[in-house]
Protein backbone atom coordinates (compact mmCIF):
# COMPACT_ATOMS: atom_id res chain seq x y z
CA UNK A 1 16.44 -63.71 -87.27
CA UNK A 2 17.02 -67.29 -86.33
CA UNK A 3 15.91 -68.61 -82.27
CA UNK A 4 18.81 -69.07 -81.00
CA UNK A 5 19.93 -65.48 -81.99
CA UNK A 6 16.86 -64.40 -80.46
CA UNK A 7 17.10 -65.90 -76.85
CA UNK A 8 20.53 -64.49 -76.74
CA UNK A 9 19.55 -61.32 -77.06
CA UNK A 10 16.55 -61.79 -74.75
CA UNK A 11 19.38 -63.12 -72.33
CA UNK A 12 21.72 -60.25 -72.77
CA UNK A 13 18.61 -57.94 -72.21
CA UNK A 14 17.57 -59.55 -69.41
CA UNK A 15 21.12 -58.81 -67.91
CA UNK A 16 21.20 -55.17 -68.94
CA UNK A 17 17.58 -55.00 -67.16
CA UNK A 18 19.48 -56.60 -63.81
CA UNK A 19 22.31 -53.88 -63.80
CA UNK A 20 20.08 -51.30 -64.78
CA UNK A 21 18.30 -52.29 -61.40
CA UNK A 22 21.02 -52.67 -59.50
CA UNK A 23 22.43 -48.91 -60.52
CA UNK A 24 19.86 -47.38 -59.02
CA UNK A 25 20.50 -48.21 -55.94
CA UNK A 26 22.39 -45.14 -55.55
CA UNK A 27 22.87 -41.62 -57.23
CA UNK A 28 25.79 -41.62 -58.59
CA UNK A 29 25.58 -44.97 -60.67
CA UNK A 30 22.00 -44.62 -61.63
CA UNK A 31 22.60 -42.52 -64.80
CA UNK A 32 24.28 -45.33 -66.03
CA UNK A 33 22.01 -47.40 -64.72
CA UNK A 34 19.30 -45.97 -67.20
CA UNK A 35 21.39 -46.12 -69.98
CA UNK A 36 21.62 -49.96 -69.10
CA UNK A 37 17.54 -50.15 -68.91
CA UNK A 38 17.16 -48.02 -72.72
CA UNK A 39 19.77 -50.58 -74.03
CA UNK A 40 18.00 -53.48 -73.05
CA UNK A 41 14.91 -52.53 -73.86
CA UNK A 42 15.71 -51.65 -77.62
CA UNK A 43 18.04 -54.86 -77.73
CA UNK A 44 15.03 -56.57 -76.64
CA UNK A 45 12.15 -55.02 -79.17
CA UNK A 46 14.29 -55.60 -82.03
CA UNK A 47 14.53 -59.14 -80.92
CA UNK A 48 10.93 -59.67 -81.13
CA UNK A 49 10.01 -57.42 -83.97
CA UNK A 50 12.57 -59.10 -86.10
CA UNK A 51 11.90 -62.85 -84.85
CA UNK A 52 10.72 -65.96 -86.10
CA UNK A 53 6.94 -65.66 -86.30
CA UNK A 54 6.43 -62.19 -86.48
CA UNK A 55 4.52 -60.31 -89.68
CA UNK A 56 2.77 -57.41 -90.57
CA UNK A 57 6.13 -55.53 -90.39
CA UNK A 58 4.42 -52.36 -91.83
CA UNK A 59 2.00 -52.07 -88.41
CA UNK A 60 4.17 -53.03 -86.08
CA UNK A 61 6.24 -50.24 -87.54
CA UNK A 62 4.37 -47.60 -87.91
CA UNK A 63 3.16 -48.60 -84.51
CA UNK A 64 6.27 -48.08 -82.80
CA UNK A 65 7.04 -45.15 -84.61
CA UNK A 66 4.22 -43.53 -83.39
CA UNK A 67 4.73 -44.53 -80.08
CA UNK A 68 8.37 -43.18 -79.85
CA UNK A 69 7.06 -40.10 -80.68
CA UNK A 70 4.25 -39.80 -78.32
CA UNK A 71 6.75 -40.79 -75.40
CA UNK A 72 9.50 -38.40 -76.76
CA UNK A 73 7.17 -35.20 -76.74
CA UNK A 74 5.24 -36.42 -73.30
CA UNK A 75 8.91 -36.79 -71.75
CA UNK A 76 10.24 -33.47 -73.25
CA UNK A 77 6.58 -31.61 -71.95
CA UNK A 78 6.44 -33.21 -68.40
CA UNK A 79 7.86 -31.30 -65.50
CA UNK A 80 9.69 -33.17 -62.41
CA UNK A 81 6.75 -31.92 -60.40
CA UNK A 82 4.45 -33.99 -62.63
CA UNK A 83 6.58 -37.54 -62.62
CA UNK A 84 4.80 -39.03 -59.80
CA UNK A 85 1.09 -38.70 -61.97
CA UNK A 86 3.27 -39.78 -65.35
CA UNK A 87 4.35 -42.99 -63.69
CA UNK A 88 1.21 -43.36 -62.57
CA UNK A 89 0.01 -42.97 -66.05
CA UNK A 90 2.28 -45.34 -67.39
CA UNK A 91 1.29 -48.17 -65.38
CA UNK A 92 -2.48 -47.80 -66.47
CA UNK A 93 -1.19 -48.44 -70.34
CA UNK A 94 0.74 -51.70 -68.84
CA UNK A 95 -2.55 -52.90 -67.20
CA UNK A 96 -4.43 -52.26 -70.26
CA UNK A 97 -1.89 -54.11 -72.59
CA UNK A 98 -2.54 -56.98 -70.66
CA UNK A 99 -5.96 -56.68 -70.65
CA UNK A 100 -6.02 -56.46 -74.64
CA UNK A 101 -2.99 -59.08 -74.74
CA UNK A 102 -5.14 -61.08 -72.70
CA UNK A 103 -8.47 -61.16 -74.63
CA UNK A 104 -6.66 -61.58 -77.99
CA UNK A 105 -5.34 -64.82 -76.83
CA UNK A 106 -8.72 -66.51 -75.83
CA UNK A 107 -9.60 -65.39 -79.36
CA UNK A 108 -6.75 -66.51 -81.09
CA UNK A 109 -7.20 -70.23 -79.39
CA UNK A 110 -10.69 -70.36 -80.47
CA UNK A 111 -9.50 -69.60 -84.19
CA UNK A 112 -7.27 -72.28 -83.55
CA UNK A 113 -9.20 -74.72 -82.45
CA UNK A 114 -11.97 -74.21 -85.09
CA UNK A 115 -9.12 -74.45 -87.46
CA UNK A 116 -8.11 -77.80 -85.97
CA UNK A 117 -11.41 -78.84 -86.18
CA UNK A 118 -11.71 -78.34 -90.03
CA UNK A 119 -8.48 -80.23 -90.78
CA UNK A 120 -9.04 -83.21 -93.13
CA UNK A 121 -9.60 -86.10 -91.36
CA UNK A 122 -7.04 -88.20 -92.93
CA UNK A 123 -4.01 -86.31 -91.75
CA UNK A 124 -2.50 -87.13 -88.48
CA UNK A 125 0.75 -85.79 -86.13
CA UNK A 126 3.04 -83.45 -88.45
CA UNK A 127 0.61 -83.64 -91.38
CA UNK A 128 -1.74 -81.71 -89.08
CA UNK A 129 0.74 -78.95 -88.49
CA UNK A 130 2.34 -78.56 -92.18
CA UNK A 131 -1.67 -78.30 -93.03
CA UNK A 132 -2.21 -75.26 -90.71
CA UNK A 133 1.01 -73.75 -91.77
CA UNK A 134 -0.20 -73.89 -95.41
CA UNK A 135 -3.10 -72.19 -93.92
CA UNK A 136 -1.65 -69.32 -92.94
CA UNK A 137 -0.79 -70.02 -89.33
CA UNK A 138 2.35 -68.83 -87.74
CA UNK A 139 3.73 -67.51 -84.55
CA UNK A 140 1.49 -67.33 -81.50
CA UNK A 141 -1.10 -69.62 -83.48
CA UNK A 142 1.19 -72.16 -84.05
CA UNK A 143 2.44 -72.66 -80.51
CA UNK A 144 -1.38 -72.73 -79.54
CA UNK A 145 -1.87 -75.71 -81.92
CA UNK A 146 1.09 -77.47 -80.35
CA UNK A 147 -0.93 -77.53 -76.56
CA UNK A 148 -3.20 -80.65 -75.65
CA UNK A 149 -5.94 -79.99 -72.94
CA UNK A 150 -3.59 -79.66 -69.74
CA UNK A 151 -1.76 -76.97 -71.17
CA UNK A 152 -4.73 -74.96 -72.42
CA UNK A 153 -6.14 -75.30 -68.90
CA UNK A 154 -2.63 -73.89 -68.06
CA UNK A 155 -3.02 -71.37 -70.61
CA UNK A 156 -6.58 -70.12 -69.47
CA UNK A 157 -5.10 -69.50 -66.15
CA UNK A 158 -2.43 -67.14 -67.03
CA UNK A 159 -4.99 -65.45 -68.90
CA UNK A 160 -7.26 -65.33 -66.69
CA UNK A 161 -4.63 -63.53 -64.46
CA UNK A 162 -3.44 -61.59 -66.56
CA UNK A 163 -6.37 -60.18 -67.48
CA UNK A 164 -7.21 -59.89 -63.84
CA UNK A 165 -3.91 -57.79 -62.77
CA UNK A 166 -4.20 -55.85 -65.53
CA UNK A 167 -7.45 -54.85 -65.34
CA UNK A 168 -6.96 -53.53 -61.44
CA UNK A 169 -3.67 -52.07 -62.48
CA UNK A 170 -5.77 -50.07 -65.27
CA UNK A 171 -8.02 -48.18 -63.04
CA UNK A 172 -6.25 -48.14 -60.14
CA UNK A 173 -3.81 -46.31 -61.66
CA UNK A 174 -6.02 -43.97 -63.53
CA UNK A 175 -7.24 -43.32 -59.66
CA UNK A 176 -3.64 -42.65 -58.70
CA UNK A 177 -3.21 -40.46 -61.58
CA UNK A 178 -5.95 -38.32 -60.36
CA UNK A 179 -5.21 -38.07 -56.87
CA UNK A 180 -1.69 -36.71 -57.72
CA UNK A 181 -3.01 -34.66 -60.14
CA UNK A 182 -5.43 -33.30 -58.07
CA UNK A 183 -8.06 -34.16 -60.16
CA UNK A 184 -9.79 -36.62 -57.90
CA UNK A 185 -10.52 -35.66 -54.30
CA UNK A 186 -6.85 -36.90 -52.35
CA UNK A 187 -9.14 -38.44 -49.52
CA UNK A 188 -9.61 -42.31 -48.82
CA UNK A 189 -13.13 -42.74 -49.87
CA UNK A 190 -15.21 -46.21 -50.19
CA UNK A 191 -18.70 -47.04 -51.24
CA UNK A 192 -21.08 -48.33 -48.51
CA UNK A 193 -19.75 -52.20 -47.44
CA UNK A 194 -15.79 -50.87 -47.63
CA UNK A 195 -13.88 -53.54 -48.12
CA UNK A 196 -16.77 -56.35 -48.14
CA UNK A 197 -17.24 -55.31 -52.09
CA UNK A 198 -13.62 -55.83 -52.97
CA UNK A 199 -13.81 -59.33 -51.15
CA UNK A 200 -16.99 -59.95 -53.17
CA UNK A 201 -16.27 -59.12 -56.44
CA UNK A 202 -12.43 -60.87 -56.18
CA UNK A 203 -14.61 -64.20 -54.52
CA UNK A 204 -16.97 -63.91 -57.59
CA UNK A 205 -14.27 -63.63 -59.92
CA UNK A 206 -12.81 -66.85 -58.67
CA UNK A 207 -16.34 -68.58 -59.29
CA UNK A 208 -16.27 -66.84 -62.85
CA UNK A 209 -12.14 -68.30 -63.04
CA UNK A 210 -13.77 -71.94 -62.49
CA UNK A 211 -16.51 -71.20 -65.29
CA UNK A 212 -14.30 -70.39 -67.53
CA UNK A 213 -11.88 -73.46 -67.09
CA UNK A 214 -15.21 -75.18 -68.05
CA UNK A 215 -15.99 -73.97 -71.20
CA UNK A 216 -18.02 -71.21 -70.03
CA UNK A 217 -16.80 -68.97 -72.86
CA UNK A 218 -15.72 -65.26 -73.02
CA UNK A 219 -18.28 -64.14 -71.24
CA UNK A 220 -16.91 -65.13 -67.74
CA UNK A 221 -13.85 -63.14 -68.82
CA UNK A 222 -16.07 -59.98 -69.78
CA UNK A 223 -17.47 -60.07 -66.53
CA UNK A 224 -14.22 -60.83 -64.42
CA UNK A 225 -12.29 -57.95 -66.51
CA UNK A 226 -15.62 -55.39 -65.14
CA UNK A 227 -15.63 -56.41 -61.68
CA UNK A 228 -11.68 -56.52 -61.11
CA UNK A 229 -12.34 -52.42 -62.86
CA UNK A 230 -14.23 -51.83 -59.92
CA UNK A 231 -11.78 -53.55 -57.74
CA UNK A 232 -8.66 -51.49 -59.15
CA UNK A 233 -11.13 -48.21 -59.10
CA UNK A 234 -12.24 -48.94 -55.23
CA UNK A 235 -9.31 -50.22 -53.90
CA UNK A 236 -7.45 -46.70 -54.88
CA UNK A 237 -10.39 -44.76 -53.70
CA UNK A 238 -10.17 -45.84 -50.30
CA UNK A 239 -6.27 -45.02 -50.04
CA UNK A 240 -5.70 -41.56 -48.44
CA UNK A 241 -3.36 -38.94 -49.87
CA UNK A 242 -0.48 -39.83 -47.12
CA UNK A 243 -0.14 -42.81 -48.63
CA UNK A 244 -0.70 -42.21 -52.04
CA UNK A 245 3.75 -42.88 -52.38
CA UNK A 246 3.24 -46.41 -51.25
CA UNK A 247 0.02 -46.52 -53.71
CA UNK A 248 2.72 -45.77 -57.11
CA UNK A 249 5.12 -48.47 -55.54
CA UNK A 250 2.26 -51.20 -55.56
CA UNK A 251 0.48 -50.86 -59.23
CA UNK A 252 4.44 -50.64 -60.15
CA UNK A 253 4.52 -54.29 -58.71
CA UNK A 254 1.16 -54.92 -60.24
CA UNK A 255 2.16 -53.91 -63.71
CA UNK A 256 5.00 -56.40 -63.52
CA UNK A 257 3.36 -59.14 -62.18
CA UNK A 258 0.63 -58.80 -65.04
CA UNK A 259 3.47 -58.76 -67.74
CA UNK A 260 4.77 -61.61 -66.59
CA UNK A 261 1.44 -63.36 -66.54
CA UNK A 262 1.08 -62.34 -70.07
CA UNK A 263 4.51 -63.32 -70.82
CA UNK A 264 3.64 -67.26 -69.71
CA UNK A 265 0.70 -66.53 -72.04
CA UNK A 266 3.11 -65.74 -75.26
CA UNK A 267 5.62 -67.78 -74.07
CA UNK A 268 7.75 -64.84 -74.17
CA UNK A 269 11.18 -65.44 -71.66
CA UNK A 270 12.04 -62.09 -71.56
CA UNK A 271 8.20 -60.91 -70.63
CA UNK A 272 8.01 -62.93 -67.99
CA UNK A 273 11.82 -62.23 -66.35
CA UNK A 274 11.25 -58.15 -67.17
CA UNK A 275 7.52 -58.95 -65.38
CA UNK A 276 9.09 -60.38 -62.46
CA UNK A 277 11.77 -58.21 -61.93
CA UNK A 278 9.45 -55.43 -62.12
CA UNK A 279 6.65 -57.23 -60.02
CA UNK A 280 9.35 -58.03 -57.04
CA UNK A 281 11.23 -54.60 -56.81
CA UNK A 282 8.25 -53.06 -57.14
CA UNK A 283 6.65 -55.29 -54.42
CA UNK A 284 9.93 -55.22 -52.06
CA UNK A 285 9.85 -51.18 -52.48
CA UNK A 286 6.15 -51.00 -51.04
CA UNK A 287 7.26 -52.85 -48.25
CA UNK A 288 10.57 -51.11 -47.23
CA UNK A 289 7.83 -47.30 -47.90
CA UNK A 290 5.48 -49.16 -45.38
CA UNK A 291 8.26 -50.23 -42.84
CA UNK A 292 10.17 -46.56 -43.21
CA UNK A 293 6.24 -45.01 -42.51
CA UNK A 294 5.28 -47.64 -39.68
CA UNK A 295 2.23 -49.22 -42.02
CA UNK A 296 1.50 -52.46 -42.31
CA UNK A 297 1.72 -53.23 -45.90
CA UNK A 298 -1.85 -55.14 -46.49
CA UNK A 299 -3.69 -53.06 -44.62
CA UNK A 300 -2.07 -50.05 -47.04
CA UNK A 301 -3.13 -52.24 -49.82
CA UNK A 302 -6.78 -52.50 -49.02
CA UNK A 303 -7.35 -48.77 -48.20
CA UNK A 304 -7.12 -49.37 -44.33
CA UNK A 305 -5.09 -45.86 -43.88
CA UNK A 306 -6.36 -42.60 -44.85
CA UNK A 307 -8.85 -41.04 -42.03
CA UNK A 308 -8.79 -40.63 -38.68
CA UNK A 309 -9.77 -43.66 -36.12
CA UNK A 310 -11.12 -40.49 -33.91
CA UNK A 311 -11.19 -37.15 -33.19
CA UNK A 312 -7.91 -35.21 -33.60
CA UNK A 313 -6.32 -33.25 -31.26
CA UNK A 314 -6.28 -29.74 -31.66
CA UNK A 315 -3.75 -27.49 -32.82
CA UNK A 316 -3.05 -24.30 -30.68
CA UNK A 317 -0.94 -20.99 -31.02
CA UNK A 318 -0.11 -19.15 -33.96
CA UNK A 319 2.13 -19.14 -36.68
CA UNK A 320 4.78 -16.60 -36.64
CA UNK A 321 5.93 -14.69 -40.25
CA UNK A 322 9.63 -13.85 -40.73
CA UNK A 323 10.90 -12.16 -43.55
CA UNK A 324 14.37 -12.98 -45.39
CA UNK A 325 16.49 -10.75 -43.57
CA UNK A 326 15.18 -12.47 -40.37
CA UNK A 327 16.59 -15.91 -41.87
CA UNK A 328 19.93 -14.49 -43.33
CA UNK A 329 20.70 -13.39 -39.71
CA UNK A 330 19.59 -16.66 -38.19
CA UNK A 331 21.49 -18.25 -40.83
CA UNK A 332 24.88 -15.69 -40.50
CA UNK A 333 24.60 -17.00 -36.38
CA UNK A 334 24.46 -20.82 -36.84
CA UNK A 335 26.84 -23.16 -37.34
CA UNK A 336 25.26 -26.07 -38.75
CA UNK A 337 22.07 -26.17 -40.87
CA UNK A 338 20.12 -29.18 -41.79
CA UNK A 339 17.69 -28.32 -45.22
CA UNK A 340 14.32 -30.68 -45.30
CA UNK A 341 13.62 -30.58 -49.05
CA UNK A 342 9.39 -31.76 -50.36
CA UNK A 343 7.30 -31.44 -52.33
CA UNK A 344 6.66 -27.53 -52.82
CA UNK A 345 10.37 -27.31 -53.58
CA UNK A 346 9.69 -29.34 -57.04
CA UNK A 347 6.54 -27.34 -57.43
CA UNK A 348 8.57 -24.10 -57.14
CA UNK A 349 11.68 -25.48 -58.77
CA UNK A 350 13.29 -24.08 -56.63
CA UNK A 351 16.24 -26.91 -56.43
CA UNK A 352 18.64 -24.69 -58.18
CA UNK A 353 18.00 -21.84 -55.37
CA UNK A 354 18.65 -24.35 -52.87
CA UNK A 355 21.98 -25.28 -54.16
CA UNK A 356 23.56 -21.98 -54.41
CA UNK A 357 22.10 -21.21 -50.88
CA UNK A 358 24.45 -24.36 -49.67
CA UNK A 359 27.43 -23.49 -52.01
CA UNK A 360 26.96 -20.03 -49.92
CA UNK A 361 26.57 -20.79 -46.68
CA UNK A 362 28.93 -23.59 -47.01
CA UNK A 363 31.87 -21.56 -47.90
CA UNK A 364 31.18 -20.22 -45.28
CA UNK A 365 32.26 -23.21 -43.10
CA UNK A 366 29.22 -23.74 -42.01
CA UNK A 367 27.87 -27.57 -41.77
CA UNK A 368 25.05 -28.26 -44.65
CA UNK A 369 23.12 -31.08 -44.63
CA UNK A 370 20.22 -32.35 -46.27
CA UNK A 371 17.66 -34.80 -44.12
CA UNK A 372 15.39 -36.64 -47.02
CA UNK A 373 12.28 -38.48 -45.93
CA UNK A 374 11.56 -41.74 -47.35
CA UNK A 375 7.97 -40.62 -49.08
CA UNK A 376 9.22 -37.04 -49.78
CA UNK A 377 7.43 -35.71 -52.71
CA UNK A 378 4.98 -38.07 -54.20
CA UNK A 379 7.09 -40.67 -55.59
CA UNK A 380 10.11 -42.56 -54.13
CA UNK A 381 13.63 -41.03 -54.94
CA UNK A 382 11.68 -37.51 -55.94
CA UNK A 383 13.94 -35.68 -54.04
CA UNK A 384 17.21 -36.81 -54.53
CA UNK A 385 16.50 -36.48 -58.12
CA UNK A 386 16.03 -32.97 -57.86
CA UNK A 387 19.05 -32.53 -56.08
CA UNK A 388 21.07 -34.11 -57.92
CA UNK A 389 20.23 -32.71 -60.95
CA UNK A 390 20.62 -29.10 -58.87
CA UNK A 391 24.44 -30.70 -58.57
CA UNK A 392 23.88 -30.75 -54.67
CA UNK A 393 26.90 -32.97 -53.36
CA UNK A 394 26.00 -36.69 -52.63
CA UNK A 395 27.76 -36.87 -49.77
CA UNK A 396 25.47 -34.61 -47.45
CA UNK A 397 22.39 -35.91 -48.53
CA UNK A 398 21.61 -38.05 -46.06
CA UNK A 399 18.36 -40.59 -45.53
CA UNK A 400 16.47 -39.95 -42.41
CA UNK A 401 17.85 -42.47 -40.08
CA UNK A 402 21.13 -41.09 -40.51
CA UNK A 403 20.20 -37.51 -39.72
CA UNK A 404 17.15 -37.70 -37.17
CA UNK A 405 19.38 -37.74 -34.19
CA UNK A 406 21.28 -34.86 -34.95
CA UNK A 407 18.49 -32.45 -34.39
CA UNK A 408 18.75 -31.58 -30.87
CA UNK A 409 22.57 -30.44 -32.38
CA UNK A 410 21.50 -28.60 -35.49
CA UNK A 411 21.26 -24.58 -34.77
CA UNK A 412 18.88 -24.28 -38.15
CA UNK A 413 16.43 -26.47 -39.64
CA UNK A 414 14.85 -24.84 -43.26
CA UNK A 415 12.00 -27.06 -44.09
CA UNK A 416 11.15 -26.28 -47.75
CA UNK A 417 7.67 -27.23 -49.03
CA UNK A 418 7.25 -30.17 -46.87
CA UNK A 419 4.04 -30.81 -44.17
CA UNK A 420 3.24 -34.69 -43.75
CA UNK A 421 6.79 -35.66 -42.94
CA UNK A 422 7.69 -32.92 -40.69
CA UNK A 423 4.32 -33.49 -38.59
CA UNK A 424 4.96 -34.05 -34.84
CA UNK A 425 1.17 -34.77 -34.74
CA UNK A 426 2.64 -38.56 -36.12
CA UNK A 427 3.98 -38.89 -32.90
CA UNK A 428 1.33 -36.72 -30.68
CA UNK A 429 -1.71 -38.03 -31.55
CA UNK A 430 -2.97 -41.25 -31.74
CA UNK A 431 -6.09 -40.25 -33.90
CA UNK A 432 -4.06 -38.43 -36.62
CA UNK A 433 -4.00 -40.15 -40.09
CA UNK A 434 -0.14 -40.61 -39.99
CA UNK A 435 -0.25 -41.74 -36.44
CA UNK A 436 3.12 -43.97 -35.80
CA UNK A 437 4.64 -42.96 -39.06
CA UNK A 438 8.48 -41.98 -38.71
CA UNK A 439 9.15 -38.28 -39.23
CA UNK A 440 11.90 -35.93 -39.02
CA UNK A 441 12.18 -34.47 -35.67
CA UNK A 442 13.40 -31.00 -37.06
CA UNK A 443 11.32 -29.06 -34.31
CA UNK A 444 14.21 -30.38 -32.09
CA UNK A 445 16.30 -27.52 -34.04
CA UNK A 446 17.24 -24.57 -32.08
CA UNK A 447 15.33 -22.51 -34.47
CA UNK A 448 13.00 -23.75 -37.64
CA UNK A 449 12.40 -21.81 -40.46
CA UNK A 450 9.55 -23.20 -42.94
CA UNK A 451 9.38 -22.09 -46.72
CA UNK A 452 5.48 -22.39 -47.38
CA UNK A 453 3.15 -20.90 -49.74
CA UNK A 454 0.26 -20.08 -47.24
CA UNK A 455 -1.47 -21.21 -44.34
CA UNK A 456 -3.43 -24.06 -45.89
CA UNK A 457 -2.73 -27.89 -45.05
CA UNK A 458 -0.22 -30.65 -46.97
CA UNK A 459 -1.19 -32.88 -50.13
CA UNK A 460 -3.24 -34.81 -47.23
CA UNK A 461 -5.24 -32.23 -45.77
CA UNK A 462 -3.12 -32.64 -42.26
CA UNK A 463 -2.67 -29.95 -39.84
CA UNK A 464 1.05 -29.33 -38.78
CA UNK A 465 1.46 -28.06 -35.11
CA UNK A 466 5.22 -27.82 -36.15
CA UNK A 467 4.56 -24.56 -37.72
CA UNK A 468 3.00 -23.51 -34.51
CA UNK A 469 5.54 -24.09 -32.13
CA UNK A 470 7.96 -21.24 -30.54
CA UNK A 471 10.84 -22.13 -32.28
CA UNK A 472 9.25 -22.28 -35.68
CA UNK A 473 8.98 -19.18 -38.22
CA UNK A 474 7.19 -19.36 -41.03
CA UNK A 475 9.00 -17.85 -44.28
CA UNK A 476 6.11 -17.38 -46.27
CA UNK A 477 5.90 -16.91 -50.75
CA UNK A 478 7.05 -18.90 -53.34
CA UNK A 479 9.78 -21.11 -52.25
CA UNK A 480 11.95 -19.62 -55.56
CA UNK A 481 11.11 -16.51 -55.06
CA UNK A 482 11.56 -16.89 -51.08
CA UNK A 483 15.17 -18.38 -51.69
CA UNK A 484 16.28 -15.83 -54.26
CA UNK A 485 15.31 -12.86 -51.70
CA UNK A 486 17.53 -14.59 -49.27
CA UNK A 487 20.69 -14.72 -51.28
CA UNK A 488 20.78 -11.30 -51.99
CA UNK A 489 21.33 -11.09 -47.88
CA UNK A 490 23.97 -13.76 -47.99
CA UNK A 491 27.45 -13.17 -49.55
């Protein structure tokens, strides 16, 4: 496959990548939308498997092969409820790529060099390059041999980086993956010194970036790739649970953004568009999660949420059972019901449930809505997913400035599996961990019925004084089992 064939299917890749992005901006384009993404992604590995400079067809082959297959039987074993902790996954094997990507290229220029060095001193300009191709040396080599000293510094640099990004990316998300696995304790935690080790070990790593510009050798990068490990590790530590959304969002951008470091390092086009597109959205998504929870994005970034500033205020009353037939009344009375979907729902999956409660009470005539928090769930767009694939109707899902002030209207509010984003304690008490962070005001229901396993707290260990409040009834069980119980009572 000649060059120019390949760049313009990198091109029309690159395109089918835009679109892809730009369908899932909303629900009912974004299947599409992923159909545009699988395109260009195959268009754009045959590309590169097939182009100039490319060998050892067999491996790359049986490579790929095995990779399909790991990805189709991960994909066809993961539940919805465990997508947040896949993506997180996901992103540690991008960070690690570039780590290895990374390292193999300050290898591969030293074999290049030395080779250089051994060429007969009586060739000079092109006789120097048809020499190292009858030597064997091809593809990434050969554009390596082509570089004077200015653009290996260049080249060191994006290694450097990449290797860098990568290796925070790595165990940061490995940290991520635990937390929503509940595997690693969801508490911010840091090491004694907080944030004065990350500043350390990122100011040493700049001394070790100037060492290695120098000649230094691979050693600087050994050390550099341990200390930004600890960095990646560390920095997700110190991130509590409530933000943990934000957390996925942010090694998304970092995944990208080492890609596309690695990409200068290949000189691969496409890597470094796909990199930035997935370093920006990724980047621009953290920031609209921190403005829709009231954080300031860097100080989410360097573990500055996550525990208390002071003692919390405390939580009085009791919370009040109800069983189903108590909510079918409740439900039989009201006229219009707003339905606050989290986390516990996909745990349940209990989406299906939900649906043909609305197609019931809907037919009804009464007014169904859904009110969807920004961070519902543990990964952006969690929700809606569910829903959607329930076949809930776009049209009344609605985001949570469009709904918030119709609370004081609504005669029912059924929160289902959600704590952290129904928590009037974000707008109570100063000293709470989600202090400031927008929430939906469904305690300004007439009544509020909450679908909840027990007594315990959320993902983030936060007491709820919504389910304490007069107005609030707690509908205790298995959300699935909970919902099912109630449709028997509604016709």
């Amino acid at each position: 496959m000649s060059i120019g064939i390949v760049s313009a299917a990198y091109i029309a890749a690159a395109i089918l990548f835009i679109l892809s992005l730009g369908g899932l901006s909303n629900q009912e384009s974004a299947k599409r939308a992923v159909w545009y993404g699988i395109a260009g992604m195959g268009l754009a590995m045959v590309a590169t498997v097939f182009g100039p400079g490319v060998g050892n067809y067999l491996v790359v082959l049986v490579m790929i092969a095995v990779g399909a297959y790991l990805g189709q039987m991960v994909a066809g074993k993961v539940e919805m409820t465990e997508m947040p902790q896949l993506v997180a996954a996901l992103h540690s094997f991008v960070g690690l790529a570039a780590v290895f990507i990374g390292f193999n290229a300050f290898i591969e220029l030293g074999a290049v060099r030395e080779l250089l060095a051994s060429a007969p001193s009586t060739l000079r300009g092109d006789g120097v390059m048809i020499w190292l191709k009858d030597q064997g040396l091809t593809g990434f080599g050969e554009k390596l041999a082509y570089k004077d000293n200015v653009e290996i510094a260049i080249l060191k640099v994006e290694v450097f980086l990449g290797v860098f990004i990568g290796a925070i990316t790595f165990t940061g998300s490995i940290i991520a993956f635990g937390k929503l696995a509940g595997k690693v304790d969801g508490k911010a935690v840091k090491l004694p010194g907080g944030h004065f080790l990350n500043a350390g070990a990122a100011i040493l790593s700049l001394i070790l970036l100037i060492m290695f510009l120098n000649g230094s050798g691979m050693w600087t990068l050994v050390v550099m790739t341990l200390l930004a490990f600890f960095i990646g590790y560390h920095l997700i530590m110190g991130i509590g649970g409530a933000d943990m959304p934000v957390v996925v969002s942010m090694l998304n951008s970092y995944s990208g953004w080492a890609a596309a470091a690695i990409g200068f390092t290949l000189g691969n086009d496409l890597l470094i568009v796909t990199g930035a597109l997935v370093g920006s959205s990724g980047a621009i998504l953290s920031y609209i999660m921190c403005k829709a929870m009231n954080r300031h994005f860097v100080s989410v970034i360097l573990g500055g949420f996550g525990g208390p500033s002071g003692p919390q205020m405390e939580v009085e009353g009791e919370q009040i059972a109800i069983e189903a037939d108590g909510v079918a009344a409740a439900l039989d009375d009201a006229d219009s019901v707003v339905i606050i979907p989290g986390y516990g729902m996909a745990v349940a999956q209990a989406q299906q449930a939900v649906s043909e409660l609305t197609k019931r009470l809907r037919a009804k005539g009464k007014n169904v809505r859904f009110a969807i928090h920004p961070v519902a769930g543990r990964l952006p767009g969690h929700m809606n997913v569910l829903l959607a694939e329930a076949k809930v109707p776009y049209d009344i899902v609605l985001e949570m400035d469009e709904i918030n002030d119709d609370f004081p209207e609504t005669d029912v509010a059924i929160v289902i599996g959600s704590n952290d984003i129904v928590n009037p304690a974000a707008q109570e008490d100063p000293n709470s961990p989600i202090a400031g962070m927008p929430v939906l005001e469904c305690w300004k229901a007439k009544q509020v019925f909450v679908s909840k396993r027990g007594q315990g707290t959320g993902y983030s260990g936060i007491e709820n004084p919504l389910f304490f409040k007069e107005n609030t009834r707690m509908f205790y069980g298995d959300a699935k089992e909970s919902l099912n119980k109630l449709l028997t009572l509604i016709d």
